[in-house]
N, C-alpha and C. Protein backbone atom coordinates (compact mmCIF):
# COMPACT_ATOMS: atom_id res chain seq x y z
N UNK A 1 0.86 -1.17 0.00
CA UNK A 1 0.00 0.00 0.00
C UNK A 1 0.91 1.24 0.00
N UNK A 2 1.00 1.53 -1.21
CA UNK A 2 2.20 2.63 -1.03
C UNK A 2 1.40 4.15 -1.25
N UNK A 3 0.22 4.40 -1.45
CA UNK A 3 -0.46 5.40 -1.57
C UNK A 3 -1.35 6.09 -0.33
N UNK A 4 -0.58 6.87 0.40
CA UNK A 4 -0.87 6.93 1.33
C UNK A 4 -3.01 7.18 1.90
N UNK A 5 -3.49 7.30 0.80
CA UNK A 5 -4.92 7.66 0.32
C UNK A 5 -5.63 6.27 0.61
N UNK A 6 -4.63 5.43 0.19
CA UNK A 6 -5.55 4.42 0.51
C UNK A 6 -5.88 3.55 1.56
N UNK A 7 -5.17 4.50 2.88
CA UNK A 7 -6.10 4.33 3.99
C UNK A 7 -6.61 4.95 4.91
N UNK A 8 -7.20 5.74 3.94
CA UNK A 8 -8.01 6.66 3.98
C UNK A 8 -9.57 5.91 4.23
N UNK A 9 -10.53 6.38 5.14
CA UNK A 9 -11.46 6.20 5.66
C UNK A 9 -13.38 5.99 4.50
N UNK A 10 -12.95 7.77 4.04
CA UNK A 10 -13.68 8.13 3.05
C UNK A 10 -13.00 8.51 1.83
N UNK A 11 -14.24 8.65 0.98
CA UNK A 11 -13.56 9.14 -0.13
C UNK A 11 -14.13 10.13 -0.80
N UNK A 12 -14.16 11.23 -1.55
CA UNK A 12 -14.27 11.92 -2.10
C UNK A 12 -15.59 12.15 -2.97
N UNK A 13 -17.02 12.54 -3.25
CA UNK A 13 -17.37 12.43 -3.93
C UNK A 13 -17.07 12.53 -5.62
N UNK A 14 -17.30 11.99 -6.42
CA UNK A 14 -17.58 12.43 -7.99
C UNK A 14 -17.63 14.36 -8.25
N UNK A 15 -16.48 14.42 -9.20
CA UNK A 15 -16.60 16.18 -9.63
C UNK A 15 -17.27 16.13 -11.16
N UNK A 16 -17.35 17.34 -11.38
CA UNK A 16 -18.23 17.82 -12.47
C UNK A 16 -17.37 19.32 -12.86
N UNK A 17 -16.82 19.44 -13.85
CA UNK A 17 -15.70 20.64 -14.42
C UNK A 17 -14.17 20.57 -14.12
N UNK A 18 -13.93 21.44 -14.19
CA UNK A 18 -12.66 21.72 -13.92
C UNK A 18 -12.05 23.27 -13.22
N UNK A 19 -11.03 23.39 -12.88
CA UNK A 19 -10.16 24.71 -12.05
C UNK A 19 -11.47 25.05 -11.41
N UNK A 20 -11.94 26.60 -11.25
CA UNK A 20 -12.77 27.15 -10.93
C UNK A 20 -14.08 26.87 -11.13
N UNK A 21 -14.64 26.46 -11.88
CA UNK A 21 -15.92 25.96 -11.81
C UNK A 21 -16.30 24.47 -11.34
N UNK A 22 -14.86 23.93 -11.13
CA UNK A 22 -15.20 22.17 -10.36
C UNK A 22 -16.31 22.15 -9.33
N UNK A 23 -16.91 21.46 -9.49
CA UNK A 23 -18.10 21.44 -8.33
C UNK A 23 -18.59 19.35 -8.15
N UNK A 24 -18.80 19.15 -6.50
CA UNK A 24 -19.33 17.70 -6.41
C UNK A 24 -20.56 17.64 -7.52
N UNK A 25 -20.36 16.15 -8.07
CA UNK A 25 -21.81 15.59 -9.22
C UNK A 25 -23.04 15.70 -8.61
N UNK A 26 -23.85 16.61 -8.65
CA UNK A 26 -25.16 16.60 -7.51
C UNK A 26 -25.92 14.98 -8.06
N UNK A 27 -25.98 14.71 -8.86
CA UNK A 27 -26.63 13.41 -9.21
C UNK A 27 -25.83 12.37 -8.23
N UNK A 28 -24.75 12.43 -7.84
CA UNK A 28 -23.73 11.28 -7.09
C UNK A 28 -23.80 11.48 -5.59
N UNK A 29 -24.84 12.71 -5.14
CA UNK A 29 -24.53 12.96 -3.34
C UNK A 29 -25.84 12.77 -3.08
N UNK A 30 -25.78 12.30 -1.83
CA UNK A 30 -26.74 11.52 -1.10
C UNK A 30 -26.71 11.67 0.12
N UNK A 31 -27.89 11.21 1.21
CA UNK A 31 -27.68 11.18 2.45
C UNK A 31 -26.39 11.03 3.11
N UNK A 32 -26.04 10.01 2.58
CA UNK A 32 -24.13 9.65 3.27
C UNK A 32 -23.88 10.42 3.37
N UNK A 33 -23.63 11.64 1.91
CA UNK A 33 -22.57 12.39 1.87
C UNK A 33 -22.44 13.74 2.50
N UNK A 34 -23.56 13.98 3.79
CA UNK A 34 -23.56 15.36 4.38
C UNK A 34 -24.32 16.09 3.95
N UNK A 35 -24.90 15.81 2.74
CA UNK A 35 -25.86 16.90 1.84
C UNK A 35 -27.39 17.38 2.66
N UNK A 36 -27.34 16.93 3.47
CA UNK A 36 -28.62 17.15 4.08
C UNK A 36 -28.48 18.17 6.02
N UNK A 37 -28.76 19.18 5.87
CA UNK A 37 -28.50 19.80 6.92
C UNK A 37 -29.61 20.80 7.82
N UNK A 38 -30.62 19.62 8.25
CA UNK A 38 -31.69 20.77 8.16
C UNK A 38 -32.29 21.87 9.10
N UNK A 39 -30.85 21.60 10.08
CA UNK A 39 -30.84 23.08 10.91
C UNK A 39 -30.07 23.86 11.11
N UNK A 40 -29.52 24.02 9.71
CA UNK A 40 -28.55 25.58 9.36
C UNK A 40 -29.18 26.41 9.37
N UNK A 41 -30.83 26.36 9.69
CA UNK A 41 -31.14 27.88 9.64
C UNK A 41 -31.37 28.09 10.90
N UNK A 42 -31.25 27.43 11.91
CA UNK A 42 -31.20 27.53 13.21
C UNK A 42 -29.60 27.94 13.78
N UNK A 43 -29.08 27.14 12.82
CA UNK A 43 -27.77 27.38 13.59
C UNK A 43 -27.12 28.67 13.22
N UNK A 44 -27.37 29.55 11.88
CA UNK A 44 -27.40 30.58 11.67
C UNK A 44 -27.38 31.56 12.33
N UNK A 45 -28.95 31.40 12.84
CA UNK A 45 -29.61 32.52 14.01
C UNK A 45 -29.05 32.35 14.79
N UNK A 46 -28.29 31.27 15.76
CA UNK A 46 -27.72 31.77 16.94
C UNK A 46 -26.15 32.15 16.44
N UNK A 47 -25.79 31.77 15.82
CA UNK A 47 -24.47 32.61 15.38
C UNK A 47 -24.65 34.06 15.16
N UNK A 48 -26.01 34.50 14.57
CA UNK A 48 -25.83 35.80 14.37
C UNK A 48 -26.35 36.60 15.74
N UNK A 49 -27.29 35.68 16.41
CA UNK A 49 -27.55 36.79 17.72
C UNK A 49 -26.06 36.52 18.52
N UNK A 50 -24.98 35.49 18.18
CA UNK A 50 -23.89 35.43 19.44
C UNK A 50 -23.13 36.63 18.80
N UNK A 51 -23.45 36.84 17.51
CA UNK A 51 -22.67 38.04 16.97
C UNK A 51 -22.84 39.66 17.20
N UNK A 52 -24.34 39.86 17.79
CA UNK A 52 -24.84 41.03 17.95
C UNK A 52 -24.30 40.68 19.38
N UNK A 53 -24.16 39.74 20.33
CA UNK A 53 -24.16 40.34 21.48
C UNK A 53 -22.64 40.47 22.16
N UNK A 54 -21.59 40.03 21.17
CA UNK A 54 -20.18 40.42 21.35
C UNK A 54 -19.95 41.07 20.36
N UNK A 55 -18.77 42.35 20.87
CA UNK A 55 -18.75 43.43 20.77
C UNK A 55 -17.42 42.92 19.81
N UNK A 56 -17.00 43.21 18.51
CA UNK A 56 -16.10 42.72 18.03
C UNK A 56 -14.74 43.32 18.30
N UNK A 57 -14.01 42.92 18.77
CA UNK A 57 -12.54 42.82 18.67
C UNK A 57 -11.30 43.25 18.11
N UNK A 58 -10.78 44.19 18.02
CA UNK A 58 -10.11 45.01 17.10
C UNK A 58 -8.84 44.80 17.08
């Protein structure tokens, strides 16, 4: 096993382009793959009220 990748856990989804426009194959991601997150809009809101209530840092 001389590739150190290959023991590696996960793997990478499927891309679609190249340089700057590379993006994961949306046809190839699935539950497994993290694509599903359905309280970022919760977690949002408290990031932004922890943001109104510290005073930022200079």
């Amino acid at each position: 096993m001389s590739d150190p990748l290959d023991k590696a856990t996960s793997k990478a989804p499927p891309t679609l382009g190249e340089g700057c426009v590379r993006r994961y194959d949306p046809d190839a991601l699935g539950d497994e793959d993290g694509t599903d997150f359905p309280d970022a809009a919760e977690l949002w809101r408290q990031l932004q009220e922890q943001q109104e209530r510290t005073p930022e840092q200079e």
